[in-house]
N, C-alpha and C. Protein backbone atom coordinates (compact mmCIF):
# COMPACT_ATOMS: atom_id res chain seq x y z
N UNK A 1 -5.52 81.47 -69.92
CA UNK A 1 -6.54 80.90 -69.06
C UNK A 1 -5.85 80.26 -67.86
N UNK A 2 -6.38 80.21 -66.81
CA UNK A 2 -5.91 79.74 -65.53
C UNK A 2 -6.33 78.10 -65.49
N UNK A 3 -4.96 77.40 -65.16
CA UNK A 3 -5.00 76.28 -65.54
C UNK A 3 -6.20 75.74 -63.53
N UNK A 4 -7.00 74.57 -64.20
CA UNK A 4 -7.99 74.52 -63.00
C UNK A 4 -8.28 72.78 -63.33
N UNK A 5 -6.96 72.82 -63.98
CA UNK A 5 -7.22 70.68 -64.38
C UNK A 5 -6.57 69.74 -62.92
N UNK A 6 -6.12 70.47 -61.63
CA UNK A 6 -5.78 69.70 -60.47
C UNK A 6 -7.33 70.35 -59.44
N UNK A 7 -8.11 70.58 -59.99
CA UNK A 7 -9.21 71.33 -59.02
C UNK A 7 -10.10 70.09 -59.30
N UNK A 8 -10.78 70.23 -57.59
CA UNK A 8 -11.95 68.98 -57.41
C UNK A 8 -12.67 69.22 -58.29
N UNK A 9 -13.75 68.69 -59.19
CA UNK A 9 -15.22 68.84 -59.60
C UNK A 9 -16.36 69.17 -58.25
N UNK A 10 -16.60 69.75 -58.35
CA UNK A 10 -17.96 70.83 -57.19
C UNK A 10 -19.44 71.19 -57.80
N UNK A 11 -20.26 70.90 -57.10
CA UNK A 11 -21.35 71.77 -57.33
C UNK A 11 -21.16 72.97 -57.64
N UNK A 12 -21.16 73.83 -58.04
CA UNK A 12 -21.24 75.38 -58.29
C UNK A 12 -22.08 75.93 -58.48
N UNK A 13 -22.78 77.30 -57.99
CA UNK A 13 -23.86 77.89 -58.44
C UNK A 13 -23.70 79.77 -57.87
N UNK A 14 -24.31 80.06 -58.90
CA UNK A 14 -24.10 81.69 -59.05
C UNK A 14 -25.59 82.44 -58.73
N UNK A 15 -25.25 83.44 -58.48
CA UNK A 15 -26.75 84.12 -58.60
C UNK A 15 -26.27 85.74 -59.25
N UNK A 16 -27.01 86.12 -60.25
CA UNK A 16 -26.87 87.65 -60.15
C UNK A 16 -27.92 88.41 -60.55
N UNK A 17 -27.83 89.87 -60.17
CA UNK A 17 -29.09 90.45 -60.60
C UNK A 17 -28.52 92.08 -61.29
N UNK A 18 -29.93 92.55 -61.87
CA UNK A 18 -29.26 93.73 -62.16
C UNK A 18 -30.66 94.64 -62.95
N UNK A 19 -30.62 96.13 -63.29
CA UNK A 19 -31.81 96.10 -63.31
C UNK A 19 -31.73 97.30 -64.63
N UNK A 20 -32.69 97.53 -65.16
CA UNK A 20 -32.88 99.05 -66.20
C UNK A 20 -34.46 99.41 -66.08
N UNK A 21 -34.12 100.56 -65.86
CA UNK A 21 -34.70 101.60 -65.52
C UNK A 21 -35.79 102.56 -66.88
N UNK A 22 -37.28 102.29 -66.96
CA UNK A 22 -38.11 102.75 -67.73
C UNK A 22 -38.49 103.81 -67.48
N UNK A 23 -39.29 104.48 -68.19
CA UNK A 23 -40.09 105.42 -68.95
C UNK A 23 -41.65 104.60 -68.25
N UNK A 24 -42.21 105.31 -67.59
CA UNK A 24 -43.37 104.48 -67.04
C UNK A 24 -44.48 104.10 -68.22
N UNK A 25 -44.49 105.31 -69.00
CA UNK A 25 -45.22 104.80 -70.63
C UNK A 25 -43.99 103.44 -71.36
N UNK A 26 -43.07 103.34 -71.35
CA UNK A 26 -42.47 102.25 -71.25
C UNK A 26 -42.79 101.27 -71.03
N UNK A 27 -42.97 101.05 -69.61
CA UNK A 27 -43.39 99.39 -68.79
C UNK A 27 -45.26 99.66 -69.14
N UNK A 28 -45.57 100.56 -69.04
CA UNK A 28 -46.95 100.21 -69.73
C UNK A 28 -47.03 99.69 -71.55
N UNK A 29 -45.99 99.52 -72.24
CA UNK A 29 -46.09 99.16 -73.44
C UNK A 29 -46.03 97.84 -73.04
N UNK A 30 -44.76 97.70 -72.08
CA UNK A 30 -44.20 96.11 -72.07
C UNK A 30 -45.25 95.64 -71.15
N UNK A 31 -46.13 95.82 -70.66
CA UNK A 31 -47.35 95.14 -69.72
C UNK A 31 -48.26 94.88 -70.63
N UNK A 32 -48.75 96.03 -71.56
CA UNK A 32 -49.89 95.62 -72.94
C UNK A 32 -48.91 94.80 -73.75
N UNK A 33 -47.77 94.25 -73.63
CA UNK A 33 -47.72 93.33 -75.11
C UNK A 33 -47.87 94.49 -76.38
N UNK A 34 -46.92 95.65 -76.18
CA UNK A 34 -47.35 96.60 -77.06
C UNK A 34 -46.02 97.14 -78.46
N UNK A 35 -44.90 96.56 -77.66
CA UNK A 35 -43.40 96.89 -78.50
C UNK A 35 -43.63 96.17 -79.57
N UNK A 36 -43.05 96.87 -80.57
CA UNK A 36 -43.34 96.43 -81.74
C UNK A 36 -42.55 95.10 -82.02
N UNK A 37 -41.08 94.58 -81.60
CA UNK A 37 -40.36 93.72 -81.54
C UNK A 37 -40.98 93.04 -81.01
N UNK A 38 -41.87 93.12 -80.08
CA UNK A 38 -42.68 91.73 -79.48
C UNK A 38 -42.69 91.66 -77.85
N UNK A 39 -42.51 90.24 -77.12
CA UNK A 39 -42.63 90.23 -76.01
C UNK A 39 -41.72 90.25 -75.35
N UNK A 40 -41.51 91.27 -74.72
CA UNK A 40 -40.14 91.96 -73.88
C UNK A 40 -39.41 90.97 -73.29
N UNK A 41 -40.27 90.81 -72.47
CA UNK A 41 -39.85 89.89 -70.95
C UNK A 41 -39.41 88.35 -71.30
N UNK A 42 -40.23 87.86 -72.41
CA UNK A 42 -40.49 86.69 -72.75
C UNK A 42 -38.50 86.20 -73.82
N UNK A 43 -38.61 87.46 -75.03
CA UNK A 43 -37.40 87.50 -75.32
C UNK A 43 -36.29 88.07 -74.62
N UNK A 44 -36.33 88.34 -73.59
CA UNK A 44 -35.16 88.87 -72.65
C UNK A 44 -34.68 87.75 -72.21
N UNK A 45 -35.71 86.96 -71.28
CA UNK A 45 -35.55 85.58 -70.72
C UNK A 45 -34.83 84.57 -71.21
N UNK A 46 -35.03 84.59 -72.69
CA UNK A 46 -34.61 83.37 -73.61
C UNK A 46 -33.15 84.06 -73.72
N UNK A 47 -33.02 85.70 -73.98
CA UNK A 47 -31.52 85.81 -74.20
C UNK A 47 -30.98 85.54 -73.54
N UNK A 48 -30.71 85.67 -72.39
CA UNK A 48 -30.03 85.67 -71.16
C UNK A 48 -29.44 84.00 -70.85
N UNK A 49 -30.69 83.50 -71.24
CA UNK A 49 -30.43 82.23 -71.55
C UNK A 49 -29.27 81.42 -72.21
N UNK A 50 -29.85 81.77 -73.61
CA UNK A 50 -28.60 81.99 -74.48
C UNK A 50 -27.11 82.46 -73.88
N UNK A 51 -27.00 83.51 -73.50
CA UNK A 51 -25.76 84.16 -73.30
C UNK A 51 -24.63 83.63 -72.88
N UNK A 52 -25.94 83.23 -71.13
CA UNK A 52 -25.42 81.94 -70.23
C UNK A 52 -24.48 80.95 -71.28
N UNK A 53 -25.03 80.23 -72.27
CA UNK A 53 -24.35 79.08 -72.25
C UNK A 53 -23.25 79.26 -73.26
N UNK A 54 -22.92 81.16 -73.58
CA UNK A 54 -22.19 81.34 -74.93
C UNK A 54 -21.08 82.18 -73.90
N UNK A 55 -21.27 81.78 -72.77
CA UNK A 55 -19.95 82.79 -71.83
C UNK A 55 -18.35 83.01 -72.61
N UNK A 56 -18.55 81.53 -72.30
CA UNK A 56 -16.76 81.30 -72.49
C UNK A 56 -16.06 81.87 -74.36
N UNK A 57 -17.33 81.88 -74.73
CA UNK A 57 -17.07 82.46 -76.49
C UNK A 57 -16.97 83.75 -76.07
N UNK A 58 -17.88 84.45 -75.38
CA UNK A 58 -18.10 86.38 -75.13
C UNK A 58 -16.70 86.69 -74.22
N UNK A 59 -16.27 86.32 -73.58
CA UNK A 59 -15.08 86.35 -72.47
C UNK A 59 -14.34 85.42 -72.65
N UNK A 60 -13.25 86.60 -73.29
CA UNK A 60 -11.79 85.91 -74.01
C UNK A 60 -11.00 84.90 -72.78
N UNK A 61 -11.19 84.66 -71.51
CA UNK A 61 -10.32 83.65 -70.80
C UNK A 61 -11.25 83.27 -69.32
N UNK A 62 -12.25 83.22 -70.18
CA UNK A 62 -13.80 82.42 -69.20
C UNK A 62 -13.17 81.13 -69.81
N UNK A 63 -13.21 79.94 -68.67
CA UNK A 63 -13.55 78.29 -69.25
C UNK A 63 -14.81 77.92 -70.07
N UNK A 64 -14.97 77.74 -70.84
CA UNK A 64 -15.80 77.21 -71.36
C UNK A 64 -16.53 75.96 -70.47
N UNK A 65 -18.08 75.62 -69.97
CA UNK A 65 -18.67 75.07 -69.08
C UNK A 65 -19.95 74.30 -69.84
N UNK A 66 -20.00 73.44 -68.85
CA UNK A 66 -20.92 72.73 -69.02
C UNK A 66 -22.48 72.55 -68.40
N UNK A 67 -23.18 73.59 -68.39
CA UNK A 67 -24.20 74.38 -67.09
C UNK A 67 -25.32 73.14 -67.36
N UNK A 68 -25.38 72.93 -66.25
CA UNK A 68 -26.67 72.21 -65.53
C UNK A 68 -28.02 72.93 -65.90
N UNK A 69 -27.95 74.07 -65.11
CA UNK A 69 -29.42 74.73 -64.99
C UNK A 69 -29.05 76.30 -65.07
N UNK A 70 -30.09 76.79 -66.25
CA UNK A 70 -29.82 78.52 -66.13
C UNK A 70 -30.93 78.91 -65.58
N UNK A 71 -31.55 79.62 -64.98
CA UNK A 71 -32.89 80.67 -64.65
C UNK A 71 -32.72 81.62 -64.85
N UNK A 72 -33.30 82.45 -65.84
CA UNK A 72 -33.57 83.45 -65.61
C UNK A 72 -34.69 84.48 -65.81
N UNK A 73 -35.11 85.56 -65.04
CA UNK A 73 -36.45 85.86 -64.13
C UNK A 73 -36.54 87.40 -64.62
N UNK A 74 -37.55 87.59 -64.96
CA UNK A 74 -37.52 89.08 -65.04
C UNK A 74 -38.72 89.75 -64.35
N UNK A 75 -38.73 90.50 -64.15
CA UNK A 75 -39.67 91.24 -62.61
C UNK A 75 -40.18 92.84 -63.01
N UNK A 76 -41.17 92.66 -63.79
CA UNK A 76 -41.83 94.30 -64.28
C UNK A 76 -42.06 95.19 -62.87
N UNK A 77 -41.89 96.42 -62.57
CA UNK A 77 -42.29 97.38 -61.96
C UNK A 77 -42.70 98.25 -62.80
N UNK A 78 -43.22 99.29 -61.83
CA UNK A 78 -43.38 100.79 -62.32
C UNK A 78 -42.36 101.67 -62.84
N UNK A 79 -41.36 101.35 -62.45
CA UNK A 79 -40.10 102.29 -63.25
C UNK A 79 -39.12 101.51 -63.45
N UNK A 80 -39.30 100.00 -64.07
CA UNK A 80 -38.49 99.43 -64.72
C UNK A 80 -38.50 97.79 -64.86
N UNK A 81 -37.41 96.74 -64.72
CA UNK A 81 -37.23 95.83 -65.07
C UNK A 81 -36.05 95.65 -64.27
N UNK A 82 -36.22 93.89 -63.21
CA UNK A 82 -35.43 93.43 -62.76
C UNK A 82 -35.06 92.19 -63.29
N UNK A 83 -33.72 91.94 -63.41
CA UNK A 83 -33.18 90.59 -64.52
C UNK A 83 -32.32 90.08 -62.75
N UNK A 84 -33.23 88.45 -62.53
CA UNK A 84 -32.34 87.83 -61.80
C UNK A 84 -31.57 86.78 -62.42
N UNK A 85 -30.94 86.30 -62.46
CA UNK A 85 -30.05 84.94 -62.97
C UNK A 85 -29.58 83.85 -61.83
N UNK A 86 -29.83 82.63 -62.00
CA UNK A 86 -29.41 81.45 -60.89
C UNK A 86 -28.39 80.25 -62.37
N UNK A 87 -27.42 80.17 -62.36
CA UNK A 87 -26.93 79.35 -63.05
C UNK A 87 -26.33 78.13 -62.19
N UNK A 88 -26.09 77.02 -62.82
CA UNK A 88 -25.58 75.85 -61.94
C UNK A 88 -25.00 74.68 -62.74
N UNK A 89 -23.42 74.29 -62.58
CA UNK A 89 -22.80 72.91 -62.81
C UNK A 89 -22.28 72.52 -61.92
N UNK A 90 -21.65 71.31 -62.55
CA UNK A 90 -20.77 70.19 -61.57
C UNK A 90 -19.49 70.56 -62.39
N UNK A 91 -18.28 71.42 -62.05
CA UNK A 91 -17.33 72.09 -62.78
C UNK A 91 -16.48 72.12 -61.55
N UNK A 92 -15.02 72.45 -62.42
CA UNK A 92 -13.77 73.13 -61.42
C UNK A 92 -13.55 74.47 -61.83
N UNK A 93 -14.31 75.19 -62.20
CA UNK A 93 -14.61 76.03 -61.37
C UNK A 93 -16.13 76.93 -61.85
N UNK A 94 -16.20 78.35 -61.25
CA UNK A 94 -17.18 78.89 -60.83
C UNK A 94 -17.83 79.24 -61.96
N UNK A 95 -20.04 79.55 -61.66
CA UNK A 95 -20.18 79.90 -62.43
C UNK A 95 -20.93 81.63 -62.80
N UNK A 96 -20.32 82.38 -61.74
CA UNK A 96 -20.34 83.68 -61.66
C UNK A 96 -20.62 84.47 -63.27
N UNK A 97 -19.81 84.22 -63.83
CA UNK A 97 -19.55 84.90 -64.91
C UNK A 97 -20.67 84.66 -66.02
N UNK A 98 -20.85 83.47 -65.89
CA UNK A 98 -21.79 83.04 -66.63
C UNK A 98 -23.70 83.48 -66.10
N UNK A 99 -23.68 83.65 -64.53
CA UNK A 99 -25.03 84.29 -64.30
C UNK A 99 -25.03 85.79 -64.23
N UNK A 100 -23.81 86.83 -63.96
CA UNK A 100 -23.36 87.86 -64.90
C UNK A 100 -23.60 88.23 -66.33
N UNK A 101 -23.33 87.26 -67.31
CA UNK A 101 -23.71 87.12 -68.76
C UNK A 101 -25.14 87.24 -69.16
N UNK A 102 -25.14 86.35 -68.16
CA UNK A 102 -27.45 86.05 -68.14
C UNK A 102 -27.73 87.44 -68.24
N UNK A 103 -27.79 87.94 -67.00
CA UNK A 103 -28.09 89.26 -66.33
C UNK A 103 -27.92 90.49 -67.56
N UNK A 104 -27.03 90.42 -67.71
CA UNK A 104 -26.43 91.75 -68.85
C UNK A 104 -27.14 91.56 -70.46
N UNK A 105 -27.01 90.43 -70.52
CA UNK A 105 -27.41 90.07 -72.27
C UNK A 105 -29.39 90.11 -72.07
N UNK A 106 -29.65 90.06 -70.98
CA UNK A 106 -30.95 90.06 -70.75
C UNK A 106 -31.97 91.46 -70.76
N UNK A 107 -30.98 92.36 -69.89
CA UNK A 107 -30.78 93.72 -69.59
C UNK A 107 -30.73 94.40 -71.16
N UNK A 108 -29.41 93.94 -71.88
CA UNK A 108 -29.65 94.94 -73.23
C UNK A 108 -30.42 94.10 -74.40
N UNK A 109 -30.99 92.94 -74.13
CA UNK A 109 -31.97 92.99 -75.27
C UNK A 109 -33.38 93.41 -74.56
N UNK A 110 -33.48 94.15 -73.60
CA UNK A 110 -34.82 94.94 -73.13
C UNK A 110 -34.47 96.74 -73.97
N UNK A 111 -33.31 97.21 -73.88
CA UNK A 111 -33.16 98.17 -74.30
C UNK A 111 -32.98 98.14 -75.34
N UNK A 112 -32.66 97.53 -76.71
CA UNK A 112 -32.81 96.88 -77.95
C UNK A 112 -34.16 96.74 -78.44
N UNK A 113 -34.69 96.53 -77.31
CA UNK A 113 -36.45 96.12 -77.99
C UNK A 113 -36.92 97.56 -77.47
N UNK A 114 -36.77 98.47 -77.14
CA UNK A 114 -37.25 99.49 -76.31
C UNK A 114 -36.77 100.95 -76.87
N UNK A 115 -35.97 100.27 -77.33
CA UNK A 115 -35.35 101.81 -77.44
C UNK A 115 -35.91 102.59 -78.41
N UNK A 116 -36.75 102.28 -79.39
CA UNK A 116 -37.74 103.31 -80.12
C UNK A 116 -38.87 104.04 -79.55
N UNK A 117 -39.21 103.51 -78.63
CA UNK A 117 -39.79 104.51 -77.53
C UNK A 117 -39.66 105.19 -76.12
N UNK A 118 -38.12 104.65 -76.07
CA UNK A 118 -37.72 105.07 -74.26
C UNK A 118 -36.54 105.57 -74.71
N UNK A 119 -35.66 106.94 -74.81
CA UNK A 119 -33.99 107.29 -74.54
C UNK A 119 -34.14 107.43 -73.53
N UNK A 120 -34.23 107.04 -72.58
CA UNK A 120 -33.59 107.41 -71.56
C UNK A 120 -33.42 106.49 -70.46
N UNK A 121 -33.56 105.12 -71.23
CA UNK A 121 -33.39 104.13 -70.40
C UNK A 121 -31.95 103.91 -69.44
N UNK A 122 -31.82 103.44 -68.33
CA UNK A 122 -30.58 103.45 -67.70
C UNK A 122 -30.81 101.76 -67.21
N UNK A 123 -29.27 101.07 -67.83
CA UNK A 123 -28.92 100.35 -67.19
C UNK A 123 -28.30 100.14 -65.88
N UNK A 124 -28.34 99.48 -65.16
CA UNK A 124 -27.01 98.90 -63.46
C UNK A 124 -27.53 98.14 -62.66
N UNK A 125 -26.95 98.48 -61.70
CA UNK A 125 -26.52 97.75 -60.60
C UNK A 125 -26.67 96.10 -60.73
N UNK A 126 -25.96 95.86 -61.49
CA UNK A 126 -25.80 94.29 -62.54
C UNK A 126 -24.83 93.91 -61.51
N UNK A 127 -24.88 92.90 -60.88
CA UNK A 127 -24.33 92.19 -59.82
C UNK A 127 -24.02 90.59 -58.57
N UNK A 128 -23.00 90.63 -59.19
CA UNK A 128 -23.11 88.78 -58.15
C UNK A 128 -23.93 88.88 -57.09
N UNK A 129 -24.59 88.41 -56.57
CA UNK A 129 -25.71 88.71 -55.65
C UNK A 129 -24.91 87.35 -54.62
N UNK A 130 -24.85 86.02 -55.46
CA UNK A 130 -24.00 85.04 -54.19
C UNK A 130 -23.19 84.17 -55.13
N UNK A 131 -22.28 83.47 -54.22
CA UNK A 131 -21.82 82.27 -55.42
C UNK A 131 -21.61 81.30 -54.25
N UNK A 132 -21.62 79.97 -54.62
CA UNK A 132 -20.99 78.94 -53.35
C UNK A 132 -20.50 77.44 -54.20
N UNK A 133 -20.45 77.08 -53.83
CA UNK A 133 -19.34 75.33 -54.21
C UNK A 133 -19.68 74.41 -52.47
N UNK A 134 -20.38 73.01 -53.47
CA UNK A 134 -20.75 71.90 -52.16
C UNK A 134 -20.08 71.14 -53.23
N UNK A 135 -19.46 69.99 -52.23
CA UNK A 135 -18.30 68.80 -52.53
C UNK A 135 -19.33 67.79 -52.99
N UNK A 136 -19.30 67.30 -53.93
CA UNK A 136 -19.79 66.06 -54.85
C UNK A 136 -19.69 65.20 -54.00
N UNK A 137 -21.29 64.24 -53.92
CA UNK A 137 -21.03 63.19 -53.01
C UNK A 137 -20.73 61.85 -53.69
């Protein structure tokens, strides 16, 4: 692990997004509340959640963090599902990885809950969207 114990404490905050791709009889199950596992969007949200705050366990030389605030958003269309993530601490250092985590763990428990009626789901374009650091006043 990269030693980060002479680094200021900072605001930090991440954003990422990323998306998978339905079966339009698909997103019409997950619009009726129709998968048999339950509510798509609702348990995606909470994973992602989760994931967020289990980074540093999933990624062997992530810091382990102390997150302020996770969001995360999921966005039904017609041919699929968008997973945004906003994570945020007061840390030395970033929390990229951790709204990455959101994003992905969110992404495959939609295809987990789905996959008895969609093969052909496609995950991607899972991606830091921004990251920034403001100096503690």
């Amino acid at each position: 692990m990269v030693d980060v114990g002479d680094k200021v404490v900072q605001r930090r905050t991440a954003r990422a997004s990323g998306r998978i791709a339905l079966a339009r009889s698909t997103v019409d199950l997950i619009r009726e509340n129709q998968i048999k596992k339950g509510d798509v969007l609702t348990v995606a949200q909470i994973a992602g959640i989760q994931a967020a705050k289990r980074t540093g366990e999933l990624i062997p030389l992530c810091h382990p963090l102390v997150l302020d605030s996770i969001d995360v958003q999921m966005e039904l269309s017609d041919d699929g599902v968008t997973a945004a993530s906003e994570v945020r601490c007061d840390g030395r250092t970033g929390v990229e990885m951790e709204a990455l985590t959101a994003v992905s763990a969110s992404l495959l428990t939609i295809y987990d809950m789905c996959k008895a009626v969609d093969k052909r789901m496609v995950l991607g374009d899972i991606r830091l969207v921004s990251k920034d650091k403001q100096e503690m006043p």
